[in-house]
Protein backbone atom coordinates (compact mmCIF):
# COMPACT_ATOMS: atom_id res chain seq x y z
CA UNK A 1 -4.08 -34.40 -11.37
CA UNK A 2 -4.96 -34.49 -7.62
CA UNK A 3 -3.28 -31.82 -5.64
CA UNK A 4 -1.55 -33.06 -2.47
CA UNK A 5 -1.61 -30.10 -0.11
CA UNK A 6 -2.42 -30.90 3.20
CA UNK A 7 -2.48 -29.11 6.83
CA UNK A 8 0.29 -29.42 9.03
CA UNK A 9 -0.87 -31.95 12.21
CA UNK A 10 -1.75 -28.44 14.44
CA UNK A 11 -4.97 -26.90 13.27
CA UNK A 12 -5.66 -22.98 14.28
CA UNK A 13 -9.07 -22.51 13.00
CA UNK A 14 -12.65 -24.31 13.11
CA UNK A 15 -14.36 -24.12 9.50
CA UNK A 16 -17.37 -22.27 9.29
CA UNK A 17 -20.68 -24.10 7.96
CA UNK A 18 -20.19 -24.23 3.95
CA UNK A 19 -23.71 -21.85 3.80
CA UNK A 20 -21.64 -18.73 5.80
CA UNK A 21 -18.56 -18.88 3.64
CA UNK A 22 -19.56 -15.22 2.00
CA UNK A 23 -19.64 -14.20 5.80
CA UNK A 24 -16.59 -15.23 6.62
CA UNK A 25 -14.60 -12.72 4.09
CA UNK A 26 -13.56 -9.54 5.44
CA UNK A 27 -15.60 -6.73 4.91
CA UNK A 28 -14.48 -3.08 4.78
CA UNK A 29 -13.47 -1.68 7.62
CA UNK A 30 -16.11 0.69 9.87
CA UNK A 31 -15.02 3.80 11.13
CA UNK A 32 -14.52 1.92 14.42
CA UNK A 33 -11.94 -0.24 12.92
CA UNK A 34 -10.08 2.05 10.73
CA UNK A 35 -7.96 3.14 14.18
CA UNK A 36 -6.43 -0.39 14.72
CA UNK A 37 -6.38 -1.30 11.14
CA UNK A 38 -4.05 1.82 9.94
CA UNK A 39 -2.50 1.06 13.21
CA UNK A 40 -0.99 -2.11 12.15
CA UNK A 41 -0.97 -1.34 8.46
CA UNK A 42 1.56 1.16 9.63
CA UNK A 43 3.66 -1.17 11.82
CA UNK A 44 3.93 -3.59 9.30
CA UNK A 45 7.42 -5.21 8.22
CA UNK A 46 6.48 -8.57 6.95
CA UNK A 47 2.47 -10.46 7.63
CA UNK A 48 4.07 -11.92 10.80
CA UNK A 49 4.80 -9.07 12.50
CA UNK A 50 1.42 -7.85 10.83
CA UNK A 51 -0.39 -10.37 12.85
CA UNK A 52 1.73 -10.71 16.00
CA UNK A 53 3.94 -13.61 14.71
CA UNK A 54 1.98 -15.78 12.07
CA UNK A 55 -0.31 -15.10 9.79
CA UNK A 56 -3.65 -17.54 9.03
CA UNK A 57 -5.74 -16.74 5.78
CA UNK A 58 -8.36 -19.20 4.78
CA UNK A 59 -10.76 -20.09 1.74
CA UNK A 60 -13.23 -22.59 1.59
CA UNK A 61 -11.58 -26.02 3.07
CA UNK A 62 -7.68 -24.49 2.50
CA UNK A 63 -5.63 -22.75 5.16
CA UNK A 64 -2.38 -21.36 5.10
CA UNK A 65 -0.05 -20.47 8.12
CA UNK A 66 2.65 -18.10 8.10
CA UNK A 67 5.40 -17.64 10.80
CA UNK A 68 8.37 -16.76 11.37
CA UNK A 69 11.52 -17.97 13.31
CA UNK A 70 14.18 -15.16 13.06
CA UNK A 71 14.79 -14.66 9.49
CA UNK A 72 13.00 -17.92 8.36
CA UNK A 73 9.74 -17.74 7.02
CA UNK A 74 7.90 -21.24 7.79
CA UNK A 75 4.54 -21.92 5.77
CA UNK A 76 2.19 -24.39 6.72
CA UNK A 77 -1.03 -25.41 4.81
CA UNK A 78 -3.33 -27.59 3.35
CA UNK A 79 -7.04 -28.77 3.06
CA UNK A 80 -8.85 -27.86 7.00
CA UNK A 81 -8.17 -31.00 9.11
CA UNK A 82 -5.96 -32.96 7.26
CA UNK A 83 -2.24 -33.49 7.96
CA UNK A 84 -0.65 -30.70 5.66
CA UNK A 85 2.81 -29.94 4.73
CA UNK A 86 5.77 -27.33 6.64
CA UNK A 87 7.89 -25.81 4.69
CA UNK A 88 11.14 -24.19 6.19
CA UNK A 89 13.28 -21.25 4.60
CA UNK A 90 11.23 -19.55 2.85
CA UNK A 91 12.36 -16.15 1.12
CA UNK A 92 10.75 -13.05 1.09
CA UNK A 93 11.11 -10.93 -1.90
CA UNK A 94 9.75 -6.81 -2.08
CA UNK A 95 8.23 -5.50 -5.13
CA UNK A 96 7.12 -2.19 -4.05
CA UNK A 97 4.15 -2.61 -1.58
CA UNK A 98 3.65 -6.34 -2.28
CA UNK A 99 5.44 -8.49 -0.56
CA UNK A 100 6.54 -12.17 -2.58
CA UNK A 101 7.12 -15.28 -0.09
CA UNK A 102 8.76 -18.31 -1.73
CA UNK A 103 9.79 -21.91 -0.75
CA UNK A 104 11.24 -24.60 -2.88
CA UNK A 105 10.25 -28.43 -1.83
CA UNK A 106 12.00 -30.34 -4.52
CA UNK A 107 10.91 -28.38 -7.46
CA UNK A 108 7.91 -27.38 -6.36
CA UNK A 109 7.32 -23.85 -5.19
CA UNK A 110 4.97 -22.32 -3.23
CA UNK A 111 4.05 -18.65 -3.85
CA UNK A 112 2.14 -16.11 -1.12
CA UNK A 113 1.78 -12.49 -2.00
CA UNK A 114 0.76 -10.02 0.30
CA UNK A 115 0.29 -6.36 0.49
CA UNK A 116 0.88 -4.68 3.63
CA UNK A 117 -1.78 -1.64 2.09
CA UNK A 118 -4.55 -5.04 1.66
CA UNK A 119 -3.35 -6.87 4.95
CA UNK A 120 -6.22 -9.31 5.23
CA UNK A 121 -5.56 -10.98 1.81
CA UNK A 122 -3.00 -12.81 0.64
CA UNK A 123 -2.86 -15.14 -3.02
CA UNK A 124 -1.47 -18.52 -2.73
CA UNK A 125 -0.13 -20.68 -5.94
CA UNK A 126 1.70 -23.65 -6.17
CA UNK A 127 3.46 -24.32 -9.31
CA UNK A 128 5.05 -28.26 -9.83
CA UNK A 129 8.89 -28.83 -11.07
CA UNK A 130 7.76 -27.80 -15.01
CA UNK A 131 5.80 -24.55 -13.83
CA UNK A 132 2.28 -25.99 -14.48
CA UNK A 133 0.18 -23.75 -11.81
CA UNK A 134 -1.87 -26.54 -9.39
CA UNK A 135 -3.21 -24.26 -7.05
CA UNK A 136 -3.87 -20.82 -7.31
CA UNK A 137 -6.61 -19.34 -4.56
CA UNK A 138 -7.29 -15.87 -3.11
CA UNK A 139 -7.69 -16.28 0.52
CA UNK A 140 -8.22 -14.43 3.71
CA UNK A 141 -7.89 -13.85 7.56
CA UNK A 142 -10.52 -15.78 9.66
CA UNK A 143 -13.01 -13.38 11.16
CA UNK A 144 -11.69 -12.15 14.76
CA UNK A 145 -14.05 -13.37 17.53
């Protein structure tokens, strides 16, 4: 079975060349970072206000977009420069410091956990309408320029 997650028609981020994919991934953070990092570690409430009103995390050809429109959560994702699929509504659910978004698109949910302790990872599933997992990736925030 072929999964049918595409990006929405706006894309945020240019793929990197398929041979610096390891470089792409976050490394620990340097003394130099750990200042802003704990910074907005500590301010965090939800990933958008983590990362200034939406959140992008990446793998491979996927993205994923997070935002937020007063107490909506919107996602957005789908394979890198393909038309992809917005999802309104979603819910937020706290299990002690991770942090469970949700949204139902006729029986077929779509999962993002994040950790505001982890901030520049977040896992995304999608399960269809019988609870068969289709898509189930550990994915990132884009290197900052």
């Amino acid at each position: 079975m072929k999964l049918a997650i595409v990006l929405s028609a706006f894309v945020l981020y240019t793929p990197l060349a398929s041979s610096s994919v390891a470089a792409a991934m976050p490394q620990p953070a340097t003394a130099e970072h750990q200042s802003s990092r704990a910074t907005r570690t500590a301010r965090a409430v939800d990933i958008t206000t983590q990362y200034d009103g939406q959140a992008l995390f990446i793998r491979d050809r996927w993205e994923v977009k997070i935002a937020r429109d007063g107490d909506r959560f919107i996602y957005s994702g789908g394979e890198s420069g393909k038309r992809g699929i917005s999802l309104a509504n979603g819910q937020l659910t706290k299990f002690g410091d991770k942090h469970l978004y949700k949204w139902n698109n006729a029986g077929t949910i779509y999962r993002v956990t994040w950790q505001p302790t982890d901030p520049n990872f977040a896992r995304v599933q999608v399960f269809d309408a019988k609870g068969s997992e289709l898509f189930n990736k550990l994915m990132w925030t884009p290197p900052e320029n």
